[in-house]
C-alpha atoms as a PDB file:
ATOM      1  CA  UNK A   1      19.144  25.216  14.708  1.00  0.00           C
ATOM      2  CA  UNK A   2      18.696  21.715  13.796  1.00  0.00           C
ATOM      3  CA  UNK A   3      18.424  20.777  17.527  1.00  0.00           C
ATOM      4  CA  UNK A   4      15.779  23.554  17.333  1.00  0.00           C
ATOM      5  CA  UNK A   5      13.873  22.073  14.841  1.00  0.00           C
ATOM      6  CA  UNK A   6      14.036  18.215  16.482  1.00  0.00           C
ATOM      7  CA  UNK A   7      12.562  19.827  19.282  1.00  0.00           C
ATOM      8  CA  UNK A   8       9.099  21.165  17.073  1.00  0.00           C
ATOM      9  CA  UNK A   9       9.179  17.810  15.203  1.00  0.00           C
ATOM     10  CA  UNK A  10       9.024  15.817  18.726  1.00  0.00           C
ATOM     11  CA  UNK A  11       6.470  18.200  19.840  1.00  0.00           C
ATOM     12  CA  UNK A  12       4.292  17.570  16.435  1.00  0.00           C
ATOM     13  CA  UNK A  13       4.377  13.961  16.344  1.00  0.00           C
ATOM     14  CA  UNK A  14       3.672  13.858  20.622  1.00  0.00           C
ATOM     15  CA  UNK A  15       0.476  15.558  20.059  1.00  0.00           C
ATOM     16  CA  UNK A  16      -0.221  13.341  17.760  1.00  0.00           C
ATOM     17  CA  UNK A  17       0.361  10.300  19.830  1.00  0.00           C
ATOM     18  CA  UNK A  18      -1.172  11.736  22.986  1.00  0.00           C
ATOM     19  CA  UNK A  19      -4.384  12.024  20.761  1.00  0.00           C
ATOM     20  CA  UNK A  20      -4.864   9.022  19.509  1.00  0.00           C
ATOM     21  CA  UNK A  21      -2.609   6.534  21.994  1.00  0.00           C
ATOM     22  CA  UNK A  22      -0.156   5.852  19.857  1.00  0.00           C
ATOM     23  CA  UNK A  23       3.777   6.523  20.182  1.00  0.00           C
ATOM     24  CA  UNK A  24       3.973   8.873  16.939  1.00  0.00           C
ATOM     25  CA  UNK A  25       6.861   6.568  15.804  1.00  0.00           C
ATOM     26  CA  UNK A  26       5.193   6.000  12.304  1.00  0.00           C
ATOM     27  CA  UNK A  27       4.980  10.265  11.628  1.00  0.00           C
ATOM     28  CA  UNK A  28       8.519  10.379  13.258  1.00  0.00           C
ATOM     29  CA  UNK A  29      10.249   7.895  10.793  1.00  0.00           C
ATOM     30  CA  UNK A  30      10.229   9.461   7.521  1.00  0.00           C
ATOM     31  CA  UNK A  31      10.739  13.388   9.319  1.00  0.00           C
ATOM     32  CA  UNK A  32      14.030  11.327  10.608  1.00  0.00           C
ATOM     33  CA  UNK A  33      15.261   9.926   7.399  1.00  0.00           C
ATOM     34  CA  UNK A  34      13.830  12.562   4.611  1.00  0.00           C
ATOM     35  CA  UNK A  35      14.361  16.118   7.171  1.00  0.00           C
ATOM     36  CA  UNK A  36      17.491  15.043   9.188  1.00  0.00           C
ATOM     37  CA  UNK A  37      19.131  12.688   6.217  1.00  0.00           C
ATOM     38  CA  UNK A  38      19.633   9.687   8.991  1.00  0.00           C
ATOM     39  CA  UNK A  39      20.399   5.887   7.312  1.00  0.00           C
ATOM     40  CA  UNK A  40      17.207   3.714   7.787  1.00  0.00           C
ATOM     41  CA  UNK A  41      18.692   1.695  10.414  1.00  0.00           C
ATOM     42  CA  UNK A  42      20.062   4.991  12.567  1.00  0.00           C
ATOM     43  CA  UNK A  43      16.651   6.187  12.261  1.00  0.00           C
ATOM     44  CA  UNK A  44      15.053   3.166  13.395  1.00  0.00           C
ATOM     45  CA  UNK A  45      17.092   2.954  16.518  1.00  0.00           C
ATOM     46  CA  UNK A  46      16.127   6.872  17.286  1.00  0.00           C
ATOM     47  CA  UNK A  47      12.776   6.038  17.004  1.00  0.00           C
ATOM     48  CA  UNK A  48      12.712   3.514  19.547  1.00  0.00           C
ATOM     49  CA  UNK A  49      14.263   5.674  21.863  1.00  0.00           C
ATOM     50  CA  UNK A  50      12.062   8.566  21.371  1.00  0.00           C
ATOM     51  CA  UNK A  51       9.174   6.213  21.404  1.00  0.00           C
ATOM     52  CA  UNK A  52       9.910   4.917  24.843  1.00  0.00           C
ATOM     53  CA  UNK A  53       9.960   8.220  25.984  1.00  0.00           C
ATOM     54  CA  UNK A  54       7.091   9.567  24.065  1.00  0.00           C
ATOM     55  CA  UNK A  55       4.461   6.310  24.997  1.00  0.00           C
ATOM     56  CA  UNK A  56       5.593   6.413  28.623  1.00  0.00           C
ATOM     57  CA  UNK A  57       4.457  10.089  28.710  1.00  0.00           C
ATOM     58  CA  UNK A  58       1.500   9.572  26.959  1.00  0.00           C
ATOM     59  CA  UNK A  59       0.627   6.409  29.240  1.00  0.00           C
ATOM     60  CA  UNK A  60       1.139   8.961  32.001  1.00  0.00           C
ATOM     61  CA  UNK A  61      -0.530  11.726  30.711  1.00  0.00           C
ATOM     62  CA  UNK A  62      -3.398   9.925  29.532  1.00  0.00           C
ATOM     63  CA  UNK A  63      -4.451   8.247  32.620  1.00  0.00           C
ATOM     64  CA  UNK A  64      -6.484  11.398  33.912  1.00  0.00           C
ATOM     65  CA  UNK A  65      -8.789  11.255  31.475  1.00  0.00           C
ATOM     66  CA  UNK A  66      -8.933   7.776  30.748  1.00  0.00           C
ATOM     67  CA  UNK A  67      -8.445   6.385  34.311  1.00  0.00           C
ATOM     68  CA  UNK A  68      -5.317   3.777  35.346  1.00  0.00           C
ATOM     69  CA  UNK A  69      -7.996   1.652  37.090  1.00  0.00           C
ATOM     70  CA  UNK A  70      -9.417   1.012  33.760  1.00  0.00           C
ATOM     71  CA  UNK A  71      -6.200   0.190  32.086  1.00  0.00           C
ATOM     72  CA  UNK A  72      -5.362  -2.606  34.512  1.00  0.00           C
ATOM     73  CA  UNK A  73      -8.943  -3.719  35.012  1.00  0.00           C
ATOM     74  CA  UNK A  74      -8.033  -4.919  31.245  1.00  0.00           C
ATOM     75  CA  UNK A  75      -4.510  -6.451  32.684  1.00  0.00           C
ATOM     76  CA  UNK A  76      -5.338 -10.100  30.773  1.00  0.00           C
ATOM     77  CA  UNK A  77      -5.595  -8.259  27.452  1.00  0.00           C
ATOM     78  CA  UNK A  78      -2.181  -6.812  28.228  1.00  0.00           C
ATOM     79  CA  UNK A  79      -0.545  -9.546  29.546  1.00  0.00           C
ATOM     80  CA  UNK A  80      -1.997 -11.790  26.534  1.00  0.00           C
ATOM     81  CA  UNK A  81      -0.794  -9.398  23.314  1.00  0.00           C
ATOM     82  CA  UNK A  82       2.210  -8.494  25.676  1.00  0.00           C
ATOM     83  CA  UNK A  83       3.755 -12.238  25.742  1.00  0.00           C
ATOM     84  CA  UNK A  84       3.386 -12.083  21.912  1.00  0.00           C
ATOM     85  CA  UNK A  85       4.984  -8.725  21.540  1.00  0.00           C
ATOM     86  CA  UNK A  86       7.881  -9.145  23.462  1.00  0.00           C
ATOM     87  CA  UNK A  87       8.938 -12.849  21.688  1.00  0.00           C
ATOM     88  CA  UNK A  88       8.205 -10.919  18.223  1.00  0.00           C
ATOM     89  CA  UNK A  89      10.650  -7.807  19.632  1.00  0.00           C
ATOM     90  CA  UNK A  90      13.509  -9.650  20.081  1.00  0.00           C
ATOM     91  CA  UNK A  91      13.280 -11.519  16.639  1.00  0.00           C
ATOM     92  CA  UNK A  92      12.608  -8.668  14.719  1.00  0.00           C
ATOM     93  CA  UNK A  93      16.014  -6.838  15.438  1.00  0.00           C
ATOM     94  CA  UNK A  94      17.397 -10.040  13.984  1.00  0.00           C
ATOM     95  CA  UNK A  95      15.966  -9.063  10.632  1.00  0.00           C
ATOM     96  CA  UNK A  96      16.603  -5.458  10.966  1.00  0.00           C
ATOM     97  CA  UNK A  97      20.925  -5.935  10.936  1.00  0.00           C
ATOM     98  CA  UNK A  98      20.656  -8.630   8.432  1.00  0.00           C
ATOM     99  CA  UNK A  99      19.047  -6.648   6.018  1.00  0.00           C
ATOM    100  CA  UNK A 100      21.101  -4.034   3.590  1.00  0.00           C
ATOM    101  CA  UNK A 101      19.715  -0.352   4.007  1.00  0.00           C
ATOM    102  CA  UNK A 102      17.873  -0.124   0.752  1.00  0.00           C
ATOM    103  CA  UNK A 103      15.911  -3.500   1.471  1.00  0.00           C
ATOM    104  CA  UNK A 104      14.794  -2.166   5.303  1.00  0.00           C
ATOM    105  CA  UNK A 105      14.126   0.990   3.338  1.00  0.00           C
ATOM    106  CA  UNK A 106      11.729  -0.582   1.407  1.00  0.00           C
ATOM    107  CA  UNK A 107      10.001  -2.690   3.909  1.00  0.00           C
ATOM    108  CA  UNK A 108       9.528   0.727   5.768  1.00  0.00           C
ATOM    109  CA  UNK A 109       7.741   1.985   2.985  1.00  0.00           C
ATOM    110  CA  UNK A 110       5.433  -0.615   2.597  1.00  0.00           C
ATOM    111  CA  UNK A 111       5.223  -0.719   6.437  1.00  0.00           C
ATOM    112  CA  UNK A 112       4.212   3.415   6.159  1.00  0.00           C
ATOM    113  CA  UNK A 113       1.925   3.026   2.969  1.00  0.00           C
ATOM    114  CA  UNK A 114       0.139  -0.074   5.086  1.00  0.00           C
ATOM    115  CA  UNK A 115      -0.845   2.039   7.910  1.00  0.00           C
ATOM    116  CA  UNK A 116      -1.733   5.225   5.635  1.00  0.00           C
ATOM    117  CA  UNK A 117      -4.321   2.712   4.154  1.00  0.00           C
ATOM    118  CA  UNK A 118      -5.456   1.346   7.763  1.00  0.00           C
ATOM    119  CA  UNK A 119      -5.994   5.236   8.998  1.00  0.00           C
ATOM    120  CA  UNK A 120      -8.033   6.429   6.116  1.00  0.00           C
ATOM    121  CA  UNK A 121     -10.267   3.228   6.182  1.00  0.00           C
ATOM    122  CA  UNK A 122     -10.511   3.747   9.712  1.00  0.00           C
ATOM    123  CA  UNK A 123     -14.014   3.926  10.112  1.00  0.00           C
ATOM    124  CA  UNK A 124     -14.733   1.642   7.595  1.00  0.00           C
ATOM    125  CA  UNK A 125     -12.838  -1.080   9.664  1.00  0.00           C
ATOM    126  CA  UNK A 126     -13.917   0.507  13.147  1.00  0.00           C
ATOM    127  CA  UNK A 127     -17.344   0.203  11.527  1.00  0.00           C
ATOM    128  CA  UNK A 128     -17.854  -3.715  12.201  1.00  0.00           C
ATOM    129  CA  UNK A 129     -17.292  -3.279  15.902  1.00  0.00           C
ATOM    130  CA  UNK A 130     -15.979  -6.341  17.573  1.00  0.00           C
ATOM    131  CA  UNK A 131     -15.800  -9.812  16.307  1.00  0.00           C
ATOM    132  CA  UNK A 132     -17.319 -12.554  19.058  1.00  0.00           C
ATOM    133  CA  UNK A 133     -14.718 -14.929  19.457  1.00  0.00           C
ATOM    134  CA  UNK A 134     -14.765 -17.718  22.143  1.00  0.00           C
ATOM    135  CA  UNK A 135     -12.206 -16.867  24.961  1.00  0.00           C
ATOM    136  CA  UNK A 136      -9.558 -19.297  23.654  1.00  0.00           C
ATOM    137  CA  UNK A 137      -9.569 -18.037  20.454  1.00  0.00           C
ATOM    138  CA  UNK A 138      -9.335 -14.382  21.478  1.00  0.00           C
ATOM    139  CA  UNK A 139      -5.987 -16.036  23.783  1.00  0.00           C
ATOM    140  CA  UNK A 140      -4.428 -17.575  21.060  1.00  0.00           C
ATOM    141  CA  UNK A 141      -5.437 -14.477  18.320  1.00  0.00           C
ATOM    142  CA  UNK A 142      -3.820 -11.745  21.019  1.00  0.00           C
ATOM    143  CA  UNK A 143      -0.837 -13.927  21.278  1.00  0.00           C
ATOM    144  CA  UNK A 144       0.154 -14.157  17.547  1.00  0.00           C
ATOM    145  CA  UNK A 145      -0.840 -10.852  16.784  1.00  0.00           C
ATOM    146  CA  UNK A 146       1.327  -9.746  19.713  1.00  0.00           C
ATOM    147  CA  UNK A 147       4.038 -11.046  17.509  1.00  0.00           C
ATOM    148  CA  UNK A 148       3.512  -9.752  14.449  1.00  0.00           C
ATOM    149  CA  UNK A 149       3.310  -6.389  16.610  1.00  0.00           C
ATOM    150  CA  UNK A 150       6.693  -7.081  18.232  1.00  0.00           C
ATOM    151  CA  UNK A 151       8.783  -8.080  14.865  1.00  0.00           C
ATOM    152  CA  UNK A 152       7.279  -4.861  13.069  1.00  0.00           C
ATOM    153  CA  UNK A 153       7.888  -2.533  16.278  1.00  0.00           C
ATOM    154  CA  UNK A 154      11.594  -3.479  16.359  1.00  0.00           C
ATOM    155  CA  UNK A 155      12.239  -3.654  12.898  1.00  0.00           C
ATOM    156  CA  UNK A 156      10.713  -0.241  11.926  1.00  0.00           C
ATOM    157  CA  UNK A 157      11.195   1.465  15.416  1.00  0.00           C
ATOM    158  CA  UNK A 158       7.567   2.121  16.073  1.00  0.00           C
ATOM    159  CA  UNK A 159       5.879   1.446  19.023  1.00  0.00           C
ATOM    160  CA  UNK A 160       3.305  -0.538  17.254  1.00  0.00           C
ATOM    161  CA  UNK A 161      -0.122   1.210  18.622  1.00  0.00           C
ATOM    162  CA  UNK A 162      -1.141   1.389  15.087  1.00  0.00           C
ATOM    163  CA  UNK A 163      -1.287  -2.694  14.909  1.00  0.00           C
ATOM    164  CA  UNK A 164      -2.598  -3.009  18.572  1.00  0.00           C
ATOM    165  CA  UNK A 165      -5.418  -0.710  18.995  1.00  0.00           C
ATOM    166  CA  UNK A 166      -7.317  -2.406  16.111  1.00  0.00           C
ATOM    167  CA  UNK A 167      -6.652  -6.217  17.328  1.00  0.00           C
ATOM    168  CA  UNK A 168      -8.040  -5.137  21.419  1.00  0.00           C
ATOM    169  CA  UNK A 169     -11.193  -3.665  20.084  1.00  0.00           C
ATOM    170  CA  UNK A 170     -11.929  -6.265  17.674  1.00  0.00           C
ATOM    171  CA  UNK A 171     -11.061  -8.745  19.599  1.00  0.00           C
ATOM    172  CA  UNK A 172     -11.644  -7.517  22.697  1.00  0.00           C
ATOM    173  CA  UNK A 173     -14.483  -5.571  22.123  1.00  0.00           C
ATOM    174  CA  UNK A 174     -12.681  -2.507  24.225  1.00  0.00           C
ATOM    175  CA  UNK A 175     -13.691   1.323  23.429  1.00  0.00           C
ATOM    176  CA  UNK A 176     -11.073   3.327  21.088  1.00  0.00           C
ATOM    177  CA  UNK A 177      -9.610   5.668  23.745  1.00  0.00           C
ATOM    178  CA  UNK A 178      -9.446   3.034  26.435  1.00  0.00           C
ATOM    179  CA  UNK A 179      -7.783   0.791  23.750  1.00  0.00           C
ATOM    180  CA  UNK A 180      -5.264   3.451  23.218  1.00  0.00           C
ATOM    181  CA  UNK A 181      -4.115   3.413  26.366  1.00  0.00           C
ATOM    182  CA  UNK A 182      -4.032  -0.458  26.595  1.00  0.00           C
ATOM    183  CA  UNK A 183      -1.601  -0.213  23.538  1.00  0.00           C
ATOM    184  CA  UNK A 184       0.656   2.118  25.412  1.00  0.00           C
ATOM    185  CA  UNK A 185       0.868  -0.191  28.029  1.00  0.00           C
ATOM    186  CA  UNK A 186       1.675  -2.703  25.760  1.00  0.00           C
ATOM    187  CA  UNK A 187       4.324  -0.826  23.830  1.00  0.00           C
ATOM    188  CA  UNK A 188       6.392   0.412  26.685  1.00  0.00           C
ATOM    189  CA  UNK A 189       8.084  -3.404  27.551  1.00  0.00           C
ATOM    190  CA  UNK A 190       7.662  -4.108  23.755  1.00  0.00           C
ATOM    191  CA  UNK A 191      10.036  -1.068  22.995  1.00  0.00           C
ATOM    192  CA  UNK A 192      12.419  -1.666  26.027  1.00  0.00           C
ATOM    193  CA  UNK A 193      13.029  -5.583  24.742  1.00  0.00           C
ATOM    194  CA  UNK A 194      13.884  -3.861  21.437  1.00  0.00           C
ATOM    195  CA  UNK A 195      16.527  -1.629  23.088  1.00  0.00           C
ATOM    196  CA  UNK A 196      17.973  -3.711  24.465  1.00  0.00           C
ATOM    197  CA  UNK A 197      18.253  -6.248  21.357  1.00  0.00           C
ATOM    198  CA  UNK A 198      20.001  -3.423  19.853  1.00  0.00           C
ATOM    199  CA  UNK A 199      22.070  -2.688  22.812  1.00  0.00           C
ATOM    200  CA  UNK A 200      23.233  -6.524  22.647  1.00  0.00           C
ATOM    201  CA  UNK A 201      24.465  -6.645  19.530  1.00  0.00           C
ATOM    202  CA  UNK A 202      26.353  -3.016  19.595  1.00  0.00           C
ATOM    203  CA  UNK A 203      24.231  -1.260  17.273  1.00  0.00           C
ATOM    204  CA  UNK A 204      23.355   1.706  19.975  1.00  0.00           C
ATOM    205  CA  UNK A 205      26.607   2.994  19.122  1.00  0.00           C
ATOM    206  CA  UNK A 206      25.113   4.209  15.443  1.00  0.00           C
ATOM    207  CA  UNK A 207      23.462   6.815  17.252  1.00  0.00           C
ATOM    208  CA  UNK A 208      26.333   8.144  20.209  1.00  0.00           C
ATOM    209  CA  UNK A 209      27.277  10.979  18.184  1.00  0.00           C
ATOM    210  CA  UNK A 210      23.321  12.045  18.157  1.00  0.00           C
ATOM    211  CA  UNK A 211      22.809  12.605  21.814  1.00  0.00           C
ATOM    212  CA  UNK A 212      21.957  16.102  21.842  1.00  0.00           C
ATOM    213  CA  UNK A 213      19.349  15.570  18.649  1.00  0.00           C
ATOM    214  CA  UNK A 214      17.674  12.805  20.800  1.00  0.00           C
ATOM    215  CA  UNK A 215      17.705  14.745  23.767  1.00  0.00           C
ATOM    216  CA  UNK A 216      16.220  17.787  22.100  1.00  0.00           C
ATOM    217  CA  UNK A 217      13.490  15.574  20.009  1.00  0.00           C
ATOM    218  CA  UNK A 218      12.855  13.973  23.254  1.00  0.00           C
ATOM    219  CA  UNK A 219      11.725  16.923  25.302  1.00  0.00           C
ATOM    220  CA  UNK A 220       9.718  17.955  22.366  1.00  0.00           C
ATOM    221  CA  UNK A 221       7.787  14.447  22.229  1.00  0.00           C
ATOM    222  CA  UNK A 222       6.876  15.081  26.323  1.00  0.00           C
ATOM    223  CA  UNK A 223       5.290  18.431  25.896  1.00  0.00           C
ATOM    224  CA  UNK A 224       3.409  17.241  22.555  1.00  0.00           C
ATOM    225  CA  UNK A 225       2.240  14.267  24.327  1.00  0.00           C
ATOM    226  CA  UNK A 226       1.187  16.197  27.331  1.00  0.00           C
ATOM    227  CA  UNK A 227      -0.269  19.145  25.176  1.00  0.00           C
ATOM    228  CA  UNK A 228      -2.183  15.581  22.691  1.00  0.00           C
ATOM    229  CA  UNK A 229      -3.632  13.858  25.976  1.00  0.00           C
ATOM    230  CA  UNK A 230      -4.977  17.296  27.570  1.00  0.00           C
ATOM    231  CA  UNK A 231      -7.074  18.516  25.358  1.00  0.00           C
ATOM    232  CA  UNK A 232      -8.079  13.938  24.153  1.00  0.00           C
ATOM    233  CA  UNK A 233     -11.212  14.681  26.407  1.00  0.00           C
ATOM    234  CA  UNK A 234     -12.147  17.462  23.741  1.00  0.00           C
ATOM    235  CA  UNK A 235     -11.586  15.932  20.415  1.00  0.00           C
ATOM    236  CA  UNK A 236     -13.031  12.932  18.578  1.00  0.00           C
ATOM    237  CA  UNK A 237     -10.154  10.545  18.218  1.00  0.00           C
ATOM    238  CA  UNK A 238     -11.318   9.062  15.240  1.00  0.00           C
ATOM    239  CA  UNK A 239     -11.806  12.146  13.273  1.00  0.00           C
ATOM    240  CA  UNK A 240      -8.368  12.816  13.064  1.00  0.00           C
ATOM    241  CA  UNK A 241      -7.630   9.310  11.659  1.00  0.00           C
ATOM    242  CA  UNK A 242      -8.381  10.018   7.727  1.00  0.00           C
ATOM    243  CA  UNK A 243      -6.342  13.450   7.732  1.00  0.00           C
ATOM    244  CA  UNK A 244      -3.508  11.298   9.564  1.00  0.00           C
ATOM    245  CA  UNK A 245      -4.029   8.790   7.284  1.00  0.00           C
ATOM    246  CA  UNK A 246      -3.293  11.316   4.382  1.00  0.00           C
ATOM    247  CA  UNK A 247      -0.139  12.707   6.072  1.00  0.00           C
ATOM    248  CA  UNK A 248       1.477   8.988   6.587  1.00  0.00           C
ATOM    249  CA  UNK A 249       0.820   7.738   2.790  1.00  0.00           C
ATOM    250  CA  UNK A 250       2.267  11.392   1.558  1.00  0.00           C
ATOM    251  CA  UNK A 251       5.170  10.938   3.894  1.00  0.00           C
ATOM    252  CA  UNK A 252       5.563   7.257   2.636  1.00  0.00           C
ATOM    253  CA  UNK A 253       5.733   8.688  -0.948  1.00  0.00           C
ATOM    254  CA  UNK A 254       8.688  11.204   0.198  1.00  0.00           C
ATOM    255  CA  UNK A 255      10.431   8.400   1.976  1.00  0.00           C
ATOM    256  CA  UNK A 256       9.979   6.375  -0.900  1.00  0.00           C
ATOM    257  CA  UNK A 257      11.586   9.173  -3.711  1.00  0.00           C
ATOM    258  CA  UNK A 258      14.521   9.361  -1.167  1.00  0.00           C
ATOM    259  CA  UNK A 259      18.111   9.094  -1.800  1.00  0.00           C
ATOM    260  CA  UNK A 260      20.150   7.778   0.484  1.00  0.00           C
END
């Protein structure tokens, strides 16, 4: 039964992420620890492997409505927040198995209550369209935000869409649903480096015993992200951000009332 129900949780949080272009890894984190009971850092590490699943997917799913042609006819915006990401991916697991449980736990909150706040103000922040920065600038701003993206992707096991998609179209002046796919792009190699930080320093081994859970929660995240990106052409992305907002900072206030 409980496989049962990490299959409908995957599926929830996919059509989530197929919607908007984001991994689904920030809804997924406190279903993980405050529904299945896993330790902050076990949760964190299946979230980043449901994430890679779940963004590939969505990346793949995605591109007939939003075009791959148009993804890598942005390839410099990738490559720039990319190089950032990845260097801030590989640091960031260094935090994550320094830390005690109740300390991560906390930064996750925050992390959760952050976005919440981000979602719901949405349109407010959305509303200011694109700065104009000179092209160096917008180099050197993708880069550093690329690593602030990477530290909080492999520390908290998200695939960090929710840090990306603002930066491209402020910075880059990009449309929302074309920006969500950039981020996906971005994420994939992002969430990989993190795997395999984890990988290095024997910490995949938390999880072994949870192979059929992943498995199940993974399968779940494909047809959510395929059933998310299908019907993307009929639904205003930004809509949904304010009652996703909602969900997140009520989710961050059961995470944050848990007992581990």
């Amino acid at each position: 039964m409980r496989n049962i129900w990490a299959f409908a949780w995957g599926a929830l949080v996919g059509i989530l992420g197929g919607l908007i272009g984001l991994g689904g890894a920030e809804f997924r984190l406190p279903v993980l620890v405050s529904i299945f009971n896993y330790r902050t850092l076990q949760a964190i590490i299946i979230n980043l492997m449901v994430s890679l699943v779940s963004v590939t997917f969505s990346f793949i799913f995605r591109s007939g409505t939003i075009g791959v042609e148009n993804v890598f006819s942005n390839l410099t915006v990738i490559i720039n927040i990319l190089a950032g990401s990845l260097i801030g991916s590989y640091v960031g697991v260094n935090y994550t198995t320094k830390i005690n449980e109740k300390t991560l736990n906390r930064v996750v909150v925050c992390f959760l209550f952050f976005i919440s706040f981000v979602l719901i103000g949405h349109n407010f922040i959305f509303s200011f369209q694109s700065w104009q920065f000179p092209n160096l600038l917008k180099i050197i701003i993708g880069f550093v935000a690329g690593i602030v993206i990477g530290i909080f992707s492999s520390m908290l096991g998200v695939a960090g869409g929710e840090l990306i998609i603002p930066t491209i179209i402020m910075v880059f002046a990009i449309d929302i649903k074309l920006a969500g796919s950039l981020s996906l792009a971005i994420s994939i190699p992002t969430i990989i480096m993190g795997l395999y930080k984890y990988r290095s320093q024997q910490r995949l081994k938390e999880v072994k015993s949870e192979q059929r859970f992943i498995i199940f929660m993974v399968f779940g995240s494909i047809l959510g992200a395929f059933i998310g990106s299908s019907i993307l052409r009929y639904v205003a992305s930004s809509s949904l951000y304010v009652i996703l907002g909602i969900i997140l900072f009520l989710s961050a206030l059961k995470l944050a009332k848990h007992k581990h």
